[in-house]
Protein backbone atom coordinates (compact mmCIF):
# COMPACT_ATOMS: atom_id res chain seq x y z
CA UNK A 1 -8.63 -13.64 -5.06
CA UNK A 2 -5.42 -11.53 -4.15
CA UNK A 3 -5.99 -7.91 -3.10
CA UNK A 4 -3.05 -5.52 -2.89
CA UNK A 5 -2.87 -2.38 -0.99
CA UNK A 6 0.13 0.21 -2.20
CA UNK A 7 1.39 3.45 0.25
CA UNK A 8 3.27 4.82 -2.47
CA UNK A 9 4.99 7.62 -0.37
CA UNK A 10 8.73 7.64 0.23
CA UNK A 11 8.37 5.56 3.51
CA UNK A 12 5.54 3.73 1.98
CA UNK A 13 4.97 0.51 1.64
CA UNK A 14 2.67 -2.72 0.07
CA UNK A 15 0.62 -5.31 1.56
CA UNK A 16 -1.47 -8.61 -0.30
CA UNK A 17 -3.82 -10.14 1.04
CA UNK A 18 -5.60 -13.60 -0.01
CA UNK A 19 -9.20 -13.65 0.52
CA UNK A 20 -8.90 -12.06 3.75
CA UNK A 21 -5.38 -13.73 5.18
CA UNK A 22 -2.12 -11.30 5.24
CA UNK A 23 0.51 -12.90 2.90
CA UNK A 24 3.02 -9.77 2.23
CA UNK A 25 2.98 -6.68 4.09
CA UNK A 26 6.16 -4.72 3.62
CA UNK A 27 7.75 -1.14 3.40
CA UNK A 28 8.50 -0.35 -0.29
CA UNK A 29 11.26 -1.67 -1.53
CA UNK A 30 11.71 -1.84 -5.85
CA UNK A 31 13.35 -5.06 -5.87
CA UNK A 32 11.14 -6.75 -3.94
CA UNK A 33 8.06 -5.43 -4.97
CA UNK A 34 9.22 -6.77 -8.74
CA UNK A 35 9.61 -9.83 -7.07
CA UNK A 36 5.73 -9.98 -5.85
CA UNK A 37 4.85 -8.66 -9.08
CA UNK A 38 6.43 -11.81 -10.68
CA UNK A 39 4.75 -14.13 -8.62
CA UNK A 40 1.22 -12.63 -9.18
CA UNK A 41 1.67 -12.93 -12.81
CA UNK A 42 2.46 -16.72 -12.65
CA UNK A 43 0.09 -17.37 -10.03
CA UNK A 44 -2.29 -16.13 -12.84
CA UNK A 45 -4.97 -15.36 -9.77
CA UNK A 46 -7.11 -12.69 -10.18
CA UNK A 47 -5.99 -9.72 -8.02
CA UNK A 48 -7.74 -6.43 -7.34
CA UNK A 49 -5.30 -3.24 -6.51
CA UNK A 50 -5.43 -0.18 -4.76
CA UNK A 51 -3.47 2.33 -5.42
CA UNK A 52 -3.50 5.56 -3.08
CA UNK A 53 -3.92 8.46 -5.44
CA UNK A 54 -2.34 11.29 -4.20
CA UNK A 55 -1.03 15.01 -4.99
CA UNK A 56 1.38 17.55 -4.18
CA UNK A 57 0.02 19.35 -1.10
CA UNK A 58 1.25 23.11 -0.57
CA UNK A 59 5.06 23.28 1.75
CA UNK A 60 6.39 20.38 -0.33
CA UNK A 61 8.91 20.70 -2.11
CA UNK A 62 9.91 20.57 -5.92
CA UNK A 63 12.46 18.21 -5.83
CA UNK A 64 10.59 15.91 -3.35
CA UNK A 65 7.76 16.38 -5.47
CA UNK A 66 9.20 15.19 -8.43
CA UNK A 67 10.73 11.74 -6.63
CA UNK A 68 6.97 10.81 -5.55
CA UNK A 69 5.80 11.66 -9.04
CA UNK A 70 8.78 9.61 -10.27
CA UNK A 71 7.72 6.42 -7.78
CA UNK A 72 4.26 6.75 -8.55
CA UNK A 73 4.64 6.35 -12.38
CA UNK A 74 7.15 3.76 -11.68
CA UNK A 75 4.45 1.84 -10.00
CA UNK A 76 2.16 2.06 -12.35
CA UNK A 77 3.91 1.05 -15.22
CA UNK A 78 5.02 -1.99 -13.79
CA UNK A 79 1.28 -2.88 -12.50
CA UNK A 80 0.66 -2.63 -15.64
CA UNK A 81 3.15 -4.55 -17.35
CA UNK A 82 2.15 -7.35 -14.84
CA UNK A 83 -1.34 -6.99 -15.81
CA UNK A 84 -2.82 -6.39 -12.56
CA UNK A 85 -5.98 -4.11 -12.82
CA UNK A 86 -5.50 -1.17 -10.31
CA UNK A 87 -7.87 1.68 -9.12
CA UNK A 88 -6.33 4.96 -8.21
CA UNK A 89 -7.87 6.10 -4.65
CA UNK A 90 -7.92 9.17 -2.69
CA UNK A 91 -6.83 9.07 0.83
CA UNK A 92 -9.79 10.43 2.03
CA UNK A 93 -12.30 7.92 0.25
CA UNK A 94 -10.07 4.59 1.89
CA UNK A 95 -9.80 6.29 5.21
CA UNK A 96 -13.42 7.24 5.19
CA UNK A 97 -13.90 3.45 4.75
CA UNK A 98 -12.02 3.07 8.61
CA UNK A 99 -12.79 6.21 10.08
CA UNK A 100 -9.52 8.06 9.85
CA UNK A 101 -8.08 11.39 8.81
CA UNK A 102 -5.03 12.18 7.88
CA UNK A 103 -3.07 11.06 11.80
CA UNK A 104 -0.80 7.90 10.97
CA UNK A 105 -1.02 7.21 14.30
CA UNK A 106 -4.72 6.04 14.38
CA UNK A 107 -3.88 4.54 10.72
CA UNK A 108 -1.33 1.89 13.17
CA UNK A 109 -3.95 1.69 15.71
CA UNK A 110 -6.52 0.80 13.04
CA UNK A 111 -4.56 -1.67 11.36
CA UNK A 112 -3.96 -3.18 15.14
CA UNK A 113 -7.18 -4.33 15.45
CA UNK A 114 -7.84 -5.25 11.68
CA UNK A 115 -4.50 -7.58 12.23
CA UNK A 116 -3.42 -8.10 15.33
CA UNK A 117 -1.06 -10.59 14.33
CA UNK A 118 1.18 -8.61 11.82
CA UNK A 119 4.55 -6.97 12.52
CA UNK A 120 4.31 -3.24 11.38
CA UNK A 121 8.03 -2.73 12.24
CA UNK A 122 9.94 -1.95 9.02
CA UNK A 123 13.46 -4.27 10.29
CA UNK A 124 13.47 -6.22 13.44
CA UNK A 125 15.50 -3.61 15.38
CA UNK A 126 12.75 -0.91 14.31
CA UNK A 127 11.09 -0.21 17.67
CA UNK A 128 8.40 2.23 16.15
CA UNK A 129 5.75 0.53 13.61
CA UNK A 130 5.75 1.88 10.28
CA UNK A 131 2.45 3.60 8.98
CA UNK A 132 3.33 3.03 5.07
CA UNK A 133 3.00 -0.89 5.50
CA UNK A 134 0.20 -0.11 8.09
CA UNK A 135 -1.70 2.11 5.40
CA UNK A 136 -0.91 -0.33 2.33
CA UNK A 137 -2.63 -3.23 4.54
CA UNK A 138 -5.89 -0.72 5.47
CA UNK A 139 -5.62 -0.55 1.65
CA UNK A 140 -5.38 -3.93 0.46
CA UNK A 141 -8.20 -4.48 3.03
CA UNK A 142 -10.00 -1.56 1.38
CA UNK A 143 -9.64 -3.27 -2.13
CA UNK A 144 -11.13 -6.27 -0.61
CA UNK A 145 -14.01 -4.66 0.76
CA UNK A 146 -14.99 -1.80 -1.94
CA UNK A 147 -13.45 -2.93 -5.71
């Protein structure tokens, strides 16, 4: 069973898991993602998605707005042209899960422990981790637990 997690934020990102072993955890990028799409459809494995639901929060911006809403709808069409079953979920019912709010920091810290083995640094030269793919793995492992 595959279980994908997706941050779907501008500096979001996506992880998969297998049974409970990391095999992708990545900031977003479209190509790439397309790519892991692909490769779950021939791998014709069952895979269980979470997809962080989210909503325009007051101080944001239109056109910012709009690019998330663009991304997000992006995301889901092509989930569901790969036919993977997904579950929208609210940041505060997968962070209740690990006892966080909304600080990204203890999001990283979280993720840490959960895998202390992964690289949360977006490039090599990146010297701070990056909370989207740290988010999209609490996620993926949140889809594994709970759907």
């Amino acid at each position: 069973m595959y279980y994908l997690g997706i941050d779907p934020g501008l500096h979001g990102g996506y992880a998969l898991l297998e049974n409970n072993e990391v095999k992708i955890a990545r900031a977003f990028d479209q190509g790439e993602f397309l790519d892991l799409i692909n490769d779950l459809m021939r791998a014709q494995q069952a895979t269980r998605c979470c997809l962080e639901d989210v909503s325009a929060r007051p101080g944001q911006g239109v056109v910012s707005m709009f690019h998330f809403g663009v991304i997000f709808g992006w995301l889901k069409g092509v989930l569901d042209l790969g036919e993977i079953s997904y579950q929208e979920i609210r940041p505060q019912t997968w962070k209740k899960e690990f006892g966080l709010n909304s600080d990204k920091k203890k999001s990283i810290d979280v993720c840490r422990q959960l895998f202390p083995d992964i690289d949360l640094k977006r490039t090599p030269k990146c010297r701070i981790p990056h909370d989207g793919i740290a988010e999209a793995l609490l996620m993926a492992e949140y889809a594994r637990r709970k759907l």
